[in-house]
C-alpha atoms as a PDB file:
ATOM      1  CA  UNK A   1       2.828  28.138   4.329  1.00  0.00           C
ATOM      2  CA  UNK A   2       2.582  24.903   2.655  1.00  0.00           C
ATOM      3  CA  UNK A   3       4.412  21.562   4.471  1.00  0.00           C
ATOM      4  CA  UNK A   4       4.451  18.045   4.662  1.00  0.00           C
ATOM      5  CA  UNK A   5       3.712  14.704   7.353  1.00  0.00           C
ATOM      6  CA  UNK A   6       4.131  11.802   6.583  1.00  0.00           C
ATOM      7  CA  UNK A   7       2.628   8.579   8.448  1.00  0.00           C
ATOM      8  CA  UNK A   8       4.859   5.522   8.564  1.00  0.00           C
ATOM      9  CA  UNK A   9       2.736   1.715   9.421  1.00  0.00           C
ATOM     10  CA  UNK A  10       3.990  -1.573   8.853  1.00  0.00           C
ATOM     11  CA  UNK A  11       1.455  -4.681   7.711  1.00  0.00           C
ATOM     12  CA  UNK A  12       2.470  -8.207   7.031  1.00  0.00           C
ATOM     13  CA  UNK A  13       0.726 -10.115   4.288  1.00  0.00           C
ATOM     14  CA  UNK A  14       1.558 -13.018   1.758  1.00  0.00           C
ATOM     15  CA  UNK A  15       1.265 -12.841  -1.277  1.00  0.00           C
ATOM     16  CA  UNK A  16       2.061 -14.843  -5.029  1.00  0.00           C
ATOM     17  CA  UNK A  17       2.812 -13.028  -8.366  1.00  0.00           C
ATOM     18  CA  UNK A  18       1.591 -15.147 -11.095  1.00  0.00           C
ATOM     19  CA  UNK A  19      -0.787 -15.255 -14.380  1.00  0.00           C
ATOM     20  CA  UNK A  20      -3.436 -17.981 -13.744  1.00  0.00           C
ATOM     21  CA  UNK A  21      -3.570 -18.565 -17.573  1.00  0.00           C
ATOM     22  CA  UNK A  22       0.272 -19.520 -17.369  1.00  0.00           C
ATOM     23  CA  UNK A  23       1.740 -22.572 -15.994  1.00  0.00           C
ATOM     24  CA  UNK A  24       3.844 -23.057 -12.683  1.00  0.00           C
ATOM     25  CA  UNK A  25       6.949 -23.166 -15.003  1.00  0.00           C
ATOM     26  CA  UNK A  26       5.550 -19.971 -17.012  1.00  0.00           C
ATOM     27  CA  UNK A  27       5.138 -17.874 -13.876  1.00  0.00           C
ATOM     28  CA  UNK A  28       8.021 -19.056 -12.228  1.00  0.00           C
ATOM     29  CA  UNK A  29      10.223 -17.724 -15.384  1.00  0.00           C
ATOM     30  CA  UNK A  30       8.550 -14.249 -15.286  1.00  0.00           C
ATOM     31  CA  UNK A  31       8.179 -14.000 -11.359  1.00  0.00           C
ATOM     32  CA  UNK A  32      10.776 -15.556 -10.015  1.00  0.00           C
ATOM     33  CA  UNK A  33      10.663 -17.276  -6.387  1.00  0.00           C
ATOM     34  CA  UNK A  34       7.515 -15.106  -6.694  1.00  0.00           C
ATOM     35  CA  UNK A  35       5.527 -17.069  -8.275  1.00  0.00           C
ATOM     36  CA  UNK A  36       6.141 -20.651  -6.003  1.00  0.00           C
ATOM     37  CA  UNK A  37       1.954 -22.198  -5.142  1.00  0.00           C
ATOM     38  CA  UNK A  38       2.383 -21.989  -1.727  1.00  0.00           C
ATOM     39  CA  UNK A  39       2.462 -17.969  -1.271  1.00  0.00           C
ATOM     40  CA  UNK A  40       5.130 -16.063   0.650  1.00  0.00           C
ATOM     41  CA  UNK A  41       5.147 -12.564   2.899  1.00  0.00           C
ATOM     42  CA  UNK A  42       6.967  -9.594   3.389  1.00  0.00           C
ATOM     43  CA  UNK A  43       7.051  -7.160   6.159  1.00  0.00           C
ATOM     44  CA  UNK A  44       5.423  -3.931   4.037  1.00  0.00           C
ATOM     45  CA  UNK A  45       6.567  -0.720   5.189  1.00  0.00           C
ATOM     46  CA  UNK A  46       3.969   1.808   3.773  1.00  0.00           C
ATOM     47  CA  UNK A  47       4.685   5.489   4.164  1.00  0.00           C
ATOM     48  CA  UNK A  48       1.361   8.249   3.478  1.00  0.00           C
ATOM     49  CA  UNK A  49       2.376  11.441   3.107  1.00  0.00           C
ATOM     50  CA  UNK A  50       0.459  14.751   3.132  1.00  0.00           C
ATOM     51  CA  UNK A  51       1.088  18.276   1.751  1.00  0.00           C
ATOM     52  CA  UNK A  52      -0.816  20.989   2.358  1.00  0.00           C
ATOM     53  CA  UNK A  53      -1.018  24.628   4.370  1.00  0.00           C
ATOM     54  CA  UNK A  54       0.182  24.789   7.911  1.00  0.00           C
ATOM     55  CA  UNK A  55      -3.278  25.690   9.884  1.00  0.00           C
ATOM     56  CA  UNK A  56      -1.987  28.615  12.024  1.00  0.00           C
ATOM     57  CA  UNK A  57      -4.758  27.558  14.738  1.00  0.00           C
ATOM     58  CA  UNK A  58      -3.048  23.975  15.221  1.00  0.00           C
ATOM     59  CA  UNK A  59       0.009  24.389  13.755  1.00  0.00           C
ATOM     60  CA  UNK A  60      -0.363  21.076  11.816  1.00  0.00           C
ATOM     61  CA  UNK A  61      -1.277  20.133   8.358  1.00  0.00           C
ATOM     62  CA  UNK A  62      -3.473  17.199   8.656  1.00  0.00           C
ATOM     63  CA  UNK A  63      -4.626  15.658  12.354  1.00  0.00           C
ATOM     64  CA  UNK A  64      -1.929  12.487  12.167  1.00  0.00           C
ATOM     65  CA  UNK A  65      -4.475  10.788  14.490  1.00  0.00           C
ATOM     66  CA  UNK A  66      -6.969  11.282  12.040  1.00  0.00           C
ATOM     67  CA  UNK A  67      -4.537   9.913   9.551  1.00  0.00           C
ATOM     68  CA  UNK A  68      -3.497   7.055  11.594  1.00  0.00           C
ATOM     69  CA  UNK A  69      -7.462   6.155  11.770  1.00  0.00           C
ATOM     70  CA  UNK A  70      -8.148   6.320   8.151  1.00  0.00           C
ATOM     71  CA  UNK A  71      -4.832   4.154   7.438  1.00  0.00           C
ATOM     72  CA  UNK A  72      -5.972   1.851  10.044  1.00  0.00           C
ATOM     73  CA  UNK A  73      -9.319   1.232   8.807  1.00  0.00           C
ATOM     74  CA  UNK A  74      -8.417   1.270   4.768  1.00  0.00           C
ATOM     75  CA  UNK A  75      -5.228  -0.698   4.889  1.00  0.00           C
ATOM     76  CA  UNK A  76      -3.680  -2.474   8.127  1.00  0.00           C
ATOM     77  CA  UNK A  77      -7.237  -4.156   9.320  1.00  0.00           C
ATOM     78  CA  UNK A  78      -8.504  -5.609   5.360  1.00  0.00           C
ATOM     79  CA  UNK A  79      -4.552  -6.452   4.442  1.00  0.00           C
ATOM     80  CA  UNK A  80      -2.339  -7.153   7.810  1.00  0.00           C
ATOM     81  CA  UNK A  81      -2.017 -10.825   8.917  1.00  0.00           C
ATOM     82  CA  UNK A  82      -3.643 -11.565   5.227  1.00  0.00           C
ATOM     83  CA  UNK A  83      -3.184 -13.668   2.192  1.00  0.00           C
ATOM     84  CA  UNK A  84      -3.894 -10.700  -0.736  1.00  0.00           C
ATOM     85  CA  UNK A  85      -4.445 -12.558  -3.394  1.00  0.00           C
ATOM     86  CA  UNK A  86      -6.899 -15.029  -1.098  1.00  0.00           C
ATOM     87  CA  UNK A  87      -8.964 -12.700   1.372  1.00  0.00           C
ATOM     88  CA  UNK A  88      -9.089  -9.828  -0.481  1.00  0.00           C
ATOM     89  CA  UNK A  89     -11.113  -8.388  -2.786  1.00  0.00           C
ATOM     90  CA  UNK A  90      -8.682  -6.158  -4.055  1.00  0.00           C
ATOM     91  CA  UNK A  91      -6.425  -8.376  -5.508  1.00  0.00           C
ATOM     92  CA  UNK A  92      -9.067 -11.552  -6.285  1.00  0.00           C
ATOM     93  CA  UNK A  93      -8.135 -10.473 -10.085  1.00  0.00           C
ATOM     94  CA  UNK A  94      -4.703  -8.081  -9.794  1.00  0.00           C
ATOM     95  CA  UNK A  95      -1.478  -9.535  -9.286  1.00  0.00           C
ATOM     96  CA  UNK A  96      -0.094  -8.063  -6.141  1.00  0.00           C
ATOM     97  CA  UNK A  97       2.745  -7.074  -7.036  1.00  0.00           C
ATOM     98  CA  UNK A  98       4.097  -3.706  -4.801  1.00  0.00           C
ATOM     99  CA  UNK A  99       3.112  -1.408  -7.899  1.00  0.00           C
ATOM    100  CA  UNK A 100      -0.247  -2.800  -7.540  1.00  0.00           C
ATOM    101  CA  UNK A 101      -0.720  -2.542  -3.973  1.00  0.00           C
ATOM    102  CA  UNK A 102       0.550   1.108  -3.708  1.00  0.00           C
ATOM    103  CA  UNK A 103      -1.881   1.833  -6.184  1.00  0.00           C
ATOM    104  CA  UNK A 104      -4.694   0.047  -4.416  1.00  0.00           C
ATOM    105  CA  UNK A 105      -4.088   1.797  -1.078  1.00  0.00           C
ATOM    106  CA  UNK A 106      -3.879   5.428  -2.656  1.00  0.00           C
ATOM    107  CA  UNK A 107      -7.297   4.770  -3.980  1.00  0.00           C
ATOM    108  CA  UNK A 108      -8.590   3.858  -0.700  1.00  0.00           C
ATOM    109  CA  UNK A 109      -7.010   6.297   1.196  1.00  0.00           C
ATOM    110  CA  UNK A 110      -7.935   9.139  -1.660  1.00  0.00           C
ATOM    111  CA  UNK A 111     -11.753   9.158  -1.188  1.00  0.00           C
ATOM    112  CA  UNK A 112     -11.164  10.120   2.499  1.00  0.00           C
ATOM    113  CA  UNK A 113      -9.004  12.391   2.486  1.00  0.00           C
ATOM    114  CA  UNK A 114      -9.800  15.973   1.748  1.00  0.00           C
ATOM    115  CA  UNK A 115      -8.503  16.953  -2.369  1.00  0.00           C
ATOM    116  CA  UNK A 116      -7.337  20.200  -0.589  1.00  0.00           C
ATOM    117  CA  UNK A 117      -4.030  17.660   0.108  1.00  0.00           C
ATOM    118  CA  UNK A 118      -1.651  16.188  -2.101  1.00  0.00           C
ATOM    119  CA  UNK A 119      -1.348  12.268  -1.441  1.00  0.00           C
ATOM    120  CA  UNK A 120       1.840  10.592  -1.709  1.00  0.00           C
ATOM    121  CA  UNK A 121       1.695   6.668  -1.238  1.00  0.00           C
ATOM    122  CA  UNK A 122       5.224   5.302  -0.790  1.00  0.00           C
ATOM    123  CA  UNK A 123       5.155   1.226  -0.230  1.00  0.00           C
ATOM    124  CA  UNK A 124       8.300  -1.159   0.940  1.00  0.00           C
ATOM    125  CA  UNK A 125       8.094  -4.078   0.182  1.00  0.00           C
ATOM    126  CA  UNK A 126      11.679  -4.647   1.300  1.00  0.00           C
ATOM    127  CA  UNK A 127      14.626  -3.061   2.743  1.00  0.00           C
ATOM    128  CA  UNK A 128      15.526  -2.535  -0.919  1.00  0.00           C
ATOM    129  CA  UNK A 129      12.232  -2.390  -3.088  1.00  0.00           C
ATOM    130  CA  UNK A 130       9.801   0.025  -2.773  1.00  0.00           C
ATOM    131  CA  UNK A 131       7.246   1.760  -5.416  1.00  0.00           C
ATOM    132  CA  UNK A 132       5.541   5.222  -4.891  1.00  0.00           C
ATOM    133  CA  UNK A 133       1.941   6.486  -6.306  1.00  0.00           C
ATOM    134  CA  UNK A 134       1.395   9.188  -7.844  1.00  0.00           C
ATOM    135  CA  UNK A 135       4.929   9.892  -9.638  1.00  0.00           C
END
């Protein structure tokens, strides 16, 4: 019997959207208050979900402490507290926009996680905005 978990964490990190190649003025147009030099944050709510079979042994799907481990190590420690576009290497040259980062943290959280499990990414970057990986 196939189910689903899902493994809710919160991180806080700034952020700017911009092109470098643009000016303050050209960003600013396309970005919004987005784009302003001195960076800004956001509370991220990200949401990793799992389907798979039910193990009739355990009774669960995946081992959420394992979960919580790989999430910990792969996305709160290099990202919480953190400027993205300045102390990581995953954005140094992609705009972080919330597209962007729920991309980046599916393929971190992919290679360690087994393929027998589908891997739903969901990340909120507010109360209103949110983007999902894979669609």
């Amino acid at each position: 019997m196939r189910s689903t978990i899902t493994r809710r964490e919160i991180f806080n990190s700034a952020h700017r959207l911009y092109r470098p190649e643009l000016s303050d003025t050209e960003n600013i147009a396309i970005f919004g208050k987005c784009a302003y030099p001195n960076y800004h944050g956001h509370n991220y709510e990200l949401h990793v979900t799992l389907t798979g079979e039910i193990d009739p042994y355990t009774g669960f799907v995946y081992d959420i402490a394992d979960l919580k481990k790989i999430i910990k190590e792969e996305v709160i420690e290099p990202f919480d507290h953190r400027n993205l576009n300045l102390d990581t290497q995953d954005f140094a040259h992609l705009n972080p926009t919330v597209e962007n980062i729920c991309v980046v943290i599916y393929n971190k959280l992919r290679p360690r996680i087994d393929a027998k499990y589908d891997l739903k990414v969901k990340v909120y970057e507010t109360i209103r905005n949110y983007s999902e990986y894979p669609v």
